[in-house]
Protein backbone atom coordinates (compact mmCIF):
# COMPACT_ATOMS: atom_id res chain seq x y z
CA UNK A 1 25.50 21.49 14.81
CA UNK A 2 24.58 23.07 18.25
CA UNK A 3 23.77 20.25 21.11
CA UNK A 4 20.92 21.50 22.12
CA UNK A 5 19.41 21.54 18.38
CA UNK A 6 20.47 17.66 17.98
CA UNK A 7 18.57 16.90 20.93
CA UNK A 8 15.54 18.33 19.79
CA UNK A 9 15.94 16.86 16.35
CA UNK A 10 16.66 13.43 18.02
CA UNK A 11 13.34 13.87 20.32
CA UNK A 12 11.41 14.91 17.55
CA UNK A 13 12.10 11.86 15.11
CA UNK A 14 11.23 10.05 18.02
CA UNK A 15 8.59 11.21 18.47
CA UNK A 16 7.09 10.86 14.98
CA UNK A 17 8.09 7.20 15.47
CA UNK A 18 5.99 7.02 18.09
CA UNK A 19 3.08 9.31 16.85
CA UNK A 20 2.82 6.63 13.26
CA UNK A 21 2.31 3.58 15.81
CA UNK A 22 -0.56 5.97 17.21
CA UNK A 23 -1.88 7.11 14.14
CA UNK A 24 -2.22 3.50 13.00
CA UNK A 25 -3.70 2.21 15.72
CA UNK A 26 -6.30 5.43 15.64
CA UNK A 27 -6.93 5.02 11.78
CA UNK A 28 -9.58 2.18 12.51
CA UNK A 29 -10.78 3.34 15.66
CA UNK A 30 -11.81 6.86 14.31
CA UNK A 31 -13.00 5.05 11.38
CA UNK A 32 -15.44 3.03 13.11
CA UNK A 33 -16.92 5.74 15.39
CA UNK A 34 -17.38 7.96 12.03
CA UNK A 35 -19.72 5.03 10.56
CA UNK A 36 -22.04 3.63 14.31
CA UNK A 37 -20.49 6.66 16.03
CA UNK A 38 -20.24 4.19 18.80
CA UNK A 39 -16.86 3.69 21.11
CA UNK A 40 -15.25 1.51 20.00
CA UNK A 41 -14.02 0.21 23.61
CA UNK A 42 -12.51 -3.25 22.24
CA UNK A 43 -10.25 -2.07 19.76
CA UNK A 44 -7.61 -2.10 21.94
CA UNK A 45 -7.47 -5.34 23.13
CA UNK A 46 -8.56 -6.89 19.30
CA UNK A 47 -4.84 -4.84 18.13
CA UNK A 48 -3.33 -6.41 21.13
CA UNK A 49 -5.11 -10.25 21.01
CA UNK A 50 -3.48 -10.07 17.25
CA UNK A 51 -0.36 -8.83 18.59
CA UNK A 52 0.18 -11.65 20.39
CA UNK A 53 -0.28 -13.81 17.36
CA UNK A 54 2.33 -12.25 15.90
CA UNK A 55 4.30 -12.63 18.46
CA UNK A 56 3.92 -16.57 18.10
CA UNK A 57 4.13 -16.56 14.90
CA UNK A 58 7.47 -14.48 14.35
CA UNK A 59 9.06 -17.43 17.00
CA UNK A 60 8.25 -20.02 14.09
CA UNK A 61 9.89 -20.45 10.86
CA UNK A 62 8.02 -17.95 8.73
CA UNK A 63 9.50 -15.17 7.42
CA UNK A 64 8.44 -12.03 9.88
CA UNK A 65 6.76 -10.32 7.25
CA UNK A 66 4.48 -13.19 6.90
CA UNK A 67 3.62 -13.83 9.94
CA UNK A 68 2.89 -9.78 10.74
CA UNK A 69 0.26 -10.50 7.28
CA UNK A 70 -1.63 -12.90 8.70
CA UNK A 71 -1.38 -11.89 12.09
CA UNK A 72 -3.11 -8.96 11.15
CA UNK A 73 -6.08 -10.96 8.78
CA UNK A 74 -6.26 -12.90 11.94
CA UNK A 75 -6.72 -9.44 13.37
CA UNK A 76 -9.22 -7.77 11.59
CA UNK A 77 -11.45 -11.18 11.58
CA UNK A 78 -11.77 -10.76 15.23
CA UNK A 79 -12.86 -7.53 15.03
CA UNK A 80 -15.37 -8.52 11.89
CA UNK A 81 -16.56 -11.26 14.81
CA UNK A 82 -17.03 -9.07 17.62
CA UNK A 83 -18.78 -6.68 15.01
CA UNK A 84 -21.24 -9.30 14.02
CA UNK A 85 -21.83 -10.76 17.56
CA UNK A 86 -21.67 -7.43 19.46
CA UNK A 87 -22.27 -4.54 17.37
CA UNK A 88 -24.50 -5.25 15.26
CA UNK A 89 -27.51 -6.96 17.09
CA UNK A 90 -27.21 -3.53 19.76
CA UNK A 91 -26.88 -1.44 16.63
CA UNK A 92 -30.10 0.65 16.90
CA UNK A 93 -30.14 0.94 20.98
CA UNK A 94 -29.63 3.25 23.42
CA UNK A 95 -25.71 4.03 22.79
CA UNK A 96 -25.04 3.22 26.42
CA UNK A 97 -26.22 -0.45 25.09
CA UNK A 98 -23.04 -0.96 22.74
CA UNK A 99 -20.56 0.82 24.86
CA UNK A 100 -21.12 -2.18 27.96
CA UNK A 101 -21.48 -4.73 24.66
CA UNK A 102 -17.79 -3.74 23.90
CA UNK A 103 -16.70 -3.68 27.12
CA UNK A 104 -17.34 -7.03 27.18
CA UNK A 105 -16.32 -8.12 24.05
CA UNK A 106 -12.79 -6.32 25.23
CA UNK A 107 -13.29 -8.18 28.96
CA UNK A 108 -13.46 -11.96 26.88
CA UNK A 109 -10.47 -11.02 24.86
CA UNK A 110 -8.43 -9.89 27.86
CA UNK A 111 -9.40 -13.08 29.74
CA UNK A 112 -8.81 -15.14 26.51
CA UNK A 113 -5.38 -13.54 25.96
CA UNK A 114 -4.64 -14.23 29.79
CA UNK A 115 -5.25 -17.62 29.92
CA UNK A 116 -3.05 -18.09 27.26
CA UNK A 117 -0.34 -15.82 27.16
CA UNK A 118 -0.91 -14.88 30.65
CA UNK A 119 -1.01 -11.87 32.77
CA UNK A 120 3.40 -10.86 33.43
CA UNK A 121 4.77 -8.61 30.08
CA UNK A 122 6.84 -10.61 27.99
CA UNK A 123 9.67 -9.95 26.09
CA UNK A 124 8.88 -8.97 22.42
CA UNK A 125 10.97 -10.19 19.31
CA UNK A 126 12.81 -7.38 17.50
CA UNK A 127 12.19 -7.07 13.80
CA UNK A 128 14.26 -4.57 13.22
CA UNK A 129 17.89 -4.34 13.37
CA UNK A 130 18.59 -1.51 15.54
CA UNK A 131 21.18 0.04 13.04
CA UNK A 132 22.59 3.88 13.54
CA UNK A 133 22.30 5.77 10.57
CA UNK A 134 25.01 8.65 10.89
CA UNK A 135 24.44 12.48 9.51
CA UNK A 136 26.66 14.33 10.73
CA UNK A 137 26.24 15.15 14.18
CA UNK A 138 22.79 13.71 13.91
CA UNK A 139 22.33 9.90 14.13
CA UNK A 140 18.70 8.21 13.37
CA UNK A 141 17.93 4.71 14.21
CA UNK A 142 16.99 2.15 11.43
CA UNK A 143 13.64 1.77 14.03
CA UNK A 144 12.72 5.34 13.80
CA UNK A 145 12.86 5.35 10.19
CA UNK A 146 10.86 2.08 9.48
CA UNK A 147 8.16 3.01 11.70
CA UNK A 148 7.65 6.39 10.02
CA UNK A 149 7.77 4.45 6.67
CA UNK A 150 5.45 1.96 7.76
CA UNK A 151 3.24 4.37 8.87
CA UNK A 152 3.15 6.86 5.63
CA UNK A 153 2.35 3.69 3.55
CA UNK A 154 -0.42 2.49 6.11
CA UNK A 155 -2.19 5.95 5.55
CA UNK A 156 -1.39 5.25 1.47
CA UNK A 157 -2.86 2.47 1.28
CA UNK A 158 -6.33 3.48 3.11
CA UNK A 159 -6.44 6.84 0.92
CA UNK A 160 -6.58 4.55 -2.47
CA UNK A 161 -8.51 1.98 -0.91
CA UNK A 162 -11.41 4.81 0.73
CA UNK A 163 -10.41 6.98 -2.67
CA UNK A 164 -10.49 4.63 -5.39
CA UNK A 165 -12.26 1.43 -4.77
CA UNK A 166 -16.08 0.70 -5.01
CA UNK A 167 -15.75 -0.50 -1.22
CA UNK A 168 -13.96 2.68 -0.14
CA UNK A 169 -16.74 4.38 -1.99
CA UNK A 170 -19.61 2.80 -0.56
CA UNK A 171 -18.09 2.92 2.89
CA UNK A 172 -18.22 6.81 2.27
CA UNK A 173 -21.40 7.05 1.62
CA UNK A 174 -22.38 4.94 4.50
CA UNK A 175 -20.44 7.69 6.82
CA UNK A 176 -22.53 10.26 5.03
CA UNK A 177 -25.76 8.53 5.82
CA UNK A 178 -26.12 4.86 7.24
CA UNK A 179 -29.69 4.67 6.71
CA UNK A 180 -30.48 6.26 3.17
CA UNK A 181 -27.10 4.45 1.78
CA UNK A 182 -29.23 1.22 3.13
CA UNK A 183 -31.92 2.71 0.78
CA UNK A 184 -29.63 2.93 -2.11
CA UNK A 185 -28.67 -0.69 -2.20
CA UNK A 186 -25.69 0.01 -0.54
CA UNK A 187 -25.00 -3.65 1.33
CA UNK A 188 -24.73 -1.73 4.58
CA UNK A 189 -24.11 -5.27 6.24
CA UNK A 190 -21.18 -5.99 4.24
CA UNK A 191 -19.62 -2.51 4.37
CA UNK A 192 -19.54 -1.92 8.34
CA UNK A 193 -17.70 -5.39 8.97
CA UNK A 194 -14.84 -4.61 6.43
CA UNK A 195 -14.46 -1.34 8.11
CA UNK A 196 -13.84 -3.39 11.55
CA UNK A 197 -11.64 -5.92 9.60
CA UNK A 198 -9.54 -2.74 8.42
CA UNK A 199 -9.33 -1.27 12.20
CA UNK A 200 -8.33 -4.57 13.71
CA UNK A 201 -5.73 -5.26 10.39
CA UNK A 202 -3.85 -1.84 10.78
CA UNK A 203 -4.64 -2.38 14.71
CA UNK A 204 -2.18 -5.23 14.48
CA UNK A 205 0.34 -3.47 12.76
CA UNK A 206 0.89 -0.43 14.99
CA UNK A 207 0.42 -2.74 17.87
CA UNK A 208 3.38 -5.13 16.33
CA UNK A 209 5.19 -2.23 16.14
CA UNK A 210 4.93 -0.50 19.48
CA UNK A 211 5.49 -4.08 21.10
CA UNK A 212 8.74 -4.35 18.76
CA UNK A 213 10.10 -0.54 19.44
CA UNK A 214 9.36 -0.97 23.11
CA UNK A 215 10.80 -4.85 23.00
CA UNK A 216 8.03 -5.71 25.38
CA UNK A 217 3.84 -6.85 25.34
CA UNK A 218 1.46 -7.37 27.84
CA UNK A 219 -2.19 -7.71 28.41
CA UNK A 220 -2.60 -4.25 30.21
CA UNK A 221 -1.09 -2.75 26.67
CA UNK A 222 -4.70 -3.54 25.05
CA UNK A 223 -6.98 -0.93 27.63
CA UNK A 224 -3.50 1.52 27.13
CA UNK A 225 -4.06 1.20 23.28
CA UNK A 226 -7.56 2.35 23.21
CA UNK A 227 -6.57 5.17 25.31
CA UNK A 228 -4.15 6.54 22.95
CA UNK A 229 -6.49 5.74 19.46
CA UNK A 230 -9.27 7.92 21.57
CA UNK A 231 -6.77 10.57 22.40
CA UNK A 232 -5.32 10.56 18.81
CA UNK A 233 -8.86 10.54 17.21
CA UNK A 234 -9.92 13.13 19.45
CA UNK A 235 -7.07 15.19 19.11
CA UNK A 236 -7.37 15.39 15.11
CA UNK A 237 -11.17 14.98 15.39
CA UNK A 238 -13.25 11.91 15.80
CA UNK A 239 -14.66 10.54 12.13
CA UNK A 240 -11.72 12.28 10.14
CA UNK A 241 -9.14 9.37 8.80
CA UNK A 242 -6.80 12.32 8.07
CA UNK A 243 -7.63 13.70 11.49
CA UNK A 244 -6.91 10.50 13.19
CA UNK A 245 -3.55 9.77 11.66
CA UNK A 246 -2.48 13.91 12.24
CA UNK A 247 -3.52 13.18 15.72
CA UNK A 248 -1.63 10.34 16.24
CA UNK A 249 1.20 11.83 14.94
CA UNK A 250 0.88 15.23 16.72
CA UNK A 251 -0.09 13.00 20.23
CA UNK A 252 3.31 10.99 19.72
CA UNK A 253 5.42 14.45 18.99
CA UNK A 254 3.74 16.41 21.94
CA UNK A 255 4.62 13.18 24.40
CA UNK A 256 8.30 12.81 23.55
CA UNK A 257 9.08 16.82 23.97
CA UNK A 258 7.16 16.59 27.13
CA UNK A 259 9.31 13.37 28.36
CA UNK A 260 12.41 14.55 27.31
CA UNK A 261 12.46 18.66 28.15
CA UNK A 262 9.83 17.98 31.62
CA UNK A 263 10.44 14.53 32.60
CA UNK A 264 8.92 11.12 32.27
CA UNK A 265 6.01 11.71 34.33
CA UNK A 266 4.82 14.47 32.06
CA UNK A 267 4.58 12.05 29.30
CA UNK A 268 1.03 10.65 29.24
CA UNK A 269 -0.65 13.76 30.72
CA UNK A 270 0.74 16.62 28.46
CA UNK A 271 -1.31 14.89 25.34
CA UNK A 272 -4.23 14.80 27.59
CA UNK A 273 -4.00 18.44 28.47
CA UNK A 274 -3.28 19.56 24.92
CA UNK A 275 -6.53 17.67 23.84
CA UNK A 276 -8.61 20.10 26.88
CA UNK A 277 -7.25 23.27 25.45
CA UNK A 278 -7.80 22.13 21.38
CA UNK A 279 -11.31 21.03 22.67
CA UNK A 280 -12.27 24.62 24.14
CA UNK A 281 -11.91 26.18 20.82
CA UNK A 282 -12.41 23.56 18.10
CA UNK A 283 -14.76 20.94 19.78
CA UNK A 284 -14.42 19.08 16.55
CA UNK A 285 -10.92 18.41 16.41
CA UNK A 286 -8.14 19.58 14.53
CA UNK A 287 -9.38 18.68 11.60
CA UNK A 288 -12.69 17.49 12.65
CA UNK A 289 -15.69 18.84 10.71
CA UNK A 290 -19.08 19.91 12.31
CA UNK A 291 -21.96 17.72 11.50
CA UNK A 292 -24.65 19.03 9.94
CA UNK A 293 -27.93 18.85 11.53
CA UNK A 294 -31.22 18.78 9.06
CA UNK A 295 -33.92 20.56 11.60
């Protein structure tokens, strides 16, 4: 196999590595802002506050895939708190009102997580043996692999659970229409705080797994990981699950070719610029769909 086409094959399973930790990070996020259509500027720093759970957890005696489990429950009842504490009683204001009530909710968390983690980056565990799997001329690593799997059955498990449960069901119709599913019996009160208990659950798992691929955590990761759910849900367009977890995968793709063929400081802007150009022609997204508008 030519050199130059092992590279690229190399970069690119990188960088769908990298693109699944996006896409499950951005799988709550966009699925939030499709329900309140409010930003969700916490998110980040809920993934990363259960992150570091984990993190304390995997240096105990339970098995890592427990302690990645509860880590993430642990997760997604943070973000059912700040939902119910922050969200909800600015639900019906001004939308500038619940964009500062999340940055503060994310502002608490980050001091929280400082005071007892504090601020330096720490080493993360590794749960993954980094194995070589040879092909040929091509080698994968076990890490690469595990984080596409992980990924694929993250976005498996939402589609039955939105597809074929009465909460996934309900929580449709509440995307459709917050206030007439309200009308319909719909228990909109109970449906909008699973959806943040699902963001901040899968939150935790793509955040346990960037920290793990990267072998590093710190505080600052929290603001970077709301960055890259907004780019990814913006990218695949904002309210589409499918369009979120495309984006996240394209974002991660676009951002290793860019690192590897134009150099590292390339890296966080190209996704950024690709996002400006997608924008100018489909201001929905990728795979966003245009609102309708009764007039």
């Amino acid at each position: 196999m030519h050199p130059e086409l092992v590279y690229f094959l190399k970069q690119l399973i990188n960088g769908l590595s990298v693109g699944g930790m996006y896409a499950v990070i951005a799988i709550g996020y966009s699925m939030v802002y499709s329900i309140l259509y409010m930003m969700n500027f916490a998110h980040g720093d809920i993934y990363i506050f259960g992150t570091f759970i984990a993190m304390a957890l995997l240096a105990s005696s339970l098995p890592p895939w427990l302690a990645i489990l509860l880590a993430a429950v642990f997760g997604g009842v943070i973000a059912m708190t700040v939902e119910r504490t922050v969200y909800r009683p600015v639900r019906h204001a001004n939308r500038i009102v619940p964009m500062i009530s999340a940055l503060g909710a994310a502002l608490v968390l980050r001091t929280v997580a400082q005071v007892i983690w504090g601020p330096q980056q720490i080493v993360y565990p590794s749960i993954i043996p980094e194995n070589v799997i040879q092909l040929g001329d091509f080698q994968i690593l076990s890490q690469n692999i595990l984080s596409i799997a992980v990924a694929g059955a993250c976005v498996l498990l939402f589609t039955i659970l939105i597809k074929f449960t009465k909460i996934g069901k309900a929580t449709q119709c509440v995307i459709q229409d917050i206030n007439t599913s309200s009308l319909m019996g719909i228990p909109v009160n109970t449906i909008i705080p699973m959806v943040y208990w699902l963001g901040g659950f899968f939150g935790v798992i793509g955040g346990v797994m960037i920290s793990s691929y990267y072998s590093v955590i710190s505080i600052e990761m929290g603001l970077w990981g709301t960055c890259k759910a907004w780019a990814a849900a913006q990218l695949g367009g904002v309210g589409s699950f499918y369009g979120a977890f495309l984006g996240g995968i394209l974002l991660g793709v676009l951002e290793t070719l860019a690192a590897a063929y134009l150099g590292a400081g390339f890296k966080d802007s190209i996704g950024y610029i690709a996002i400006v150009l997608i924008l100018l022609f489909r201001p929905q997204g990728l795979f966003g769909k245009k609102k309708a508008v009764k007039v």
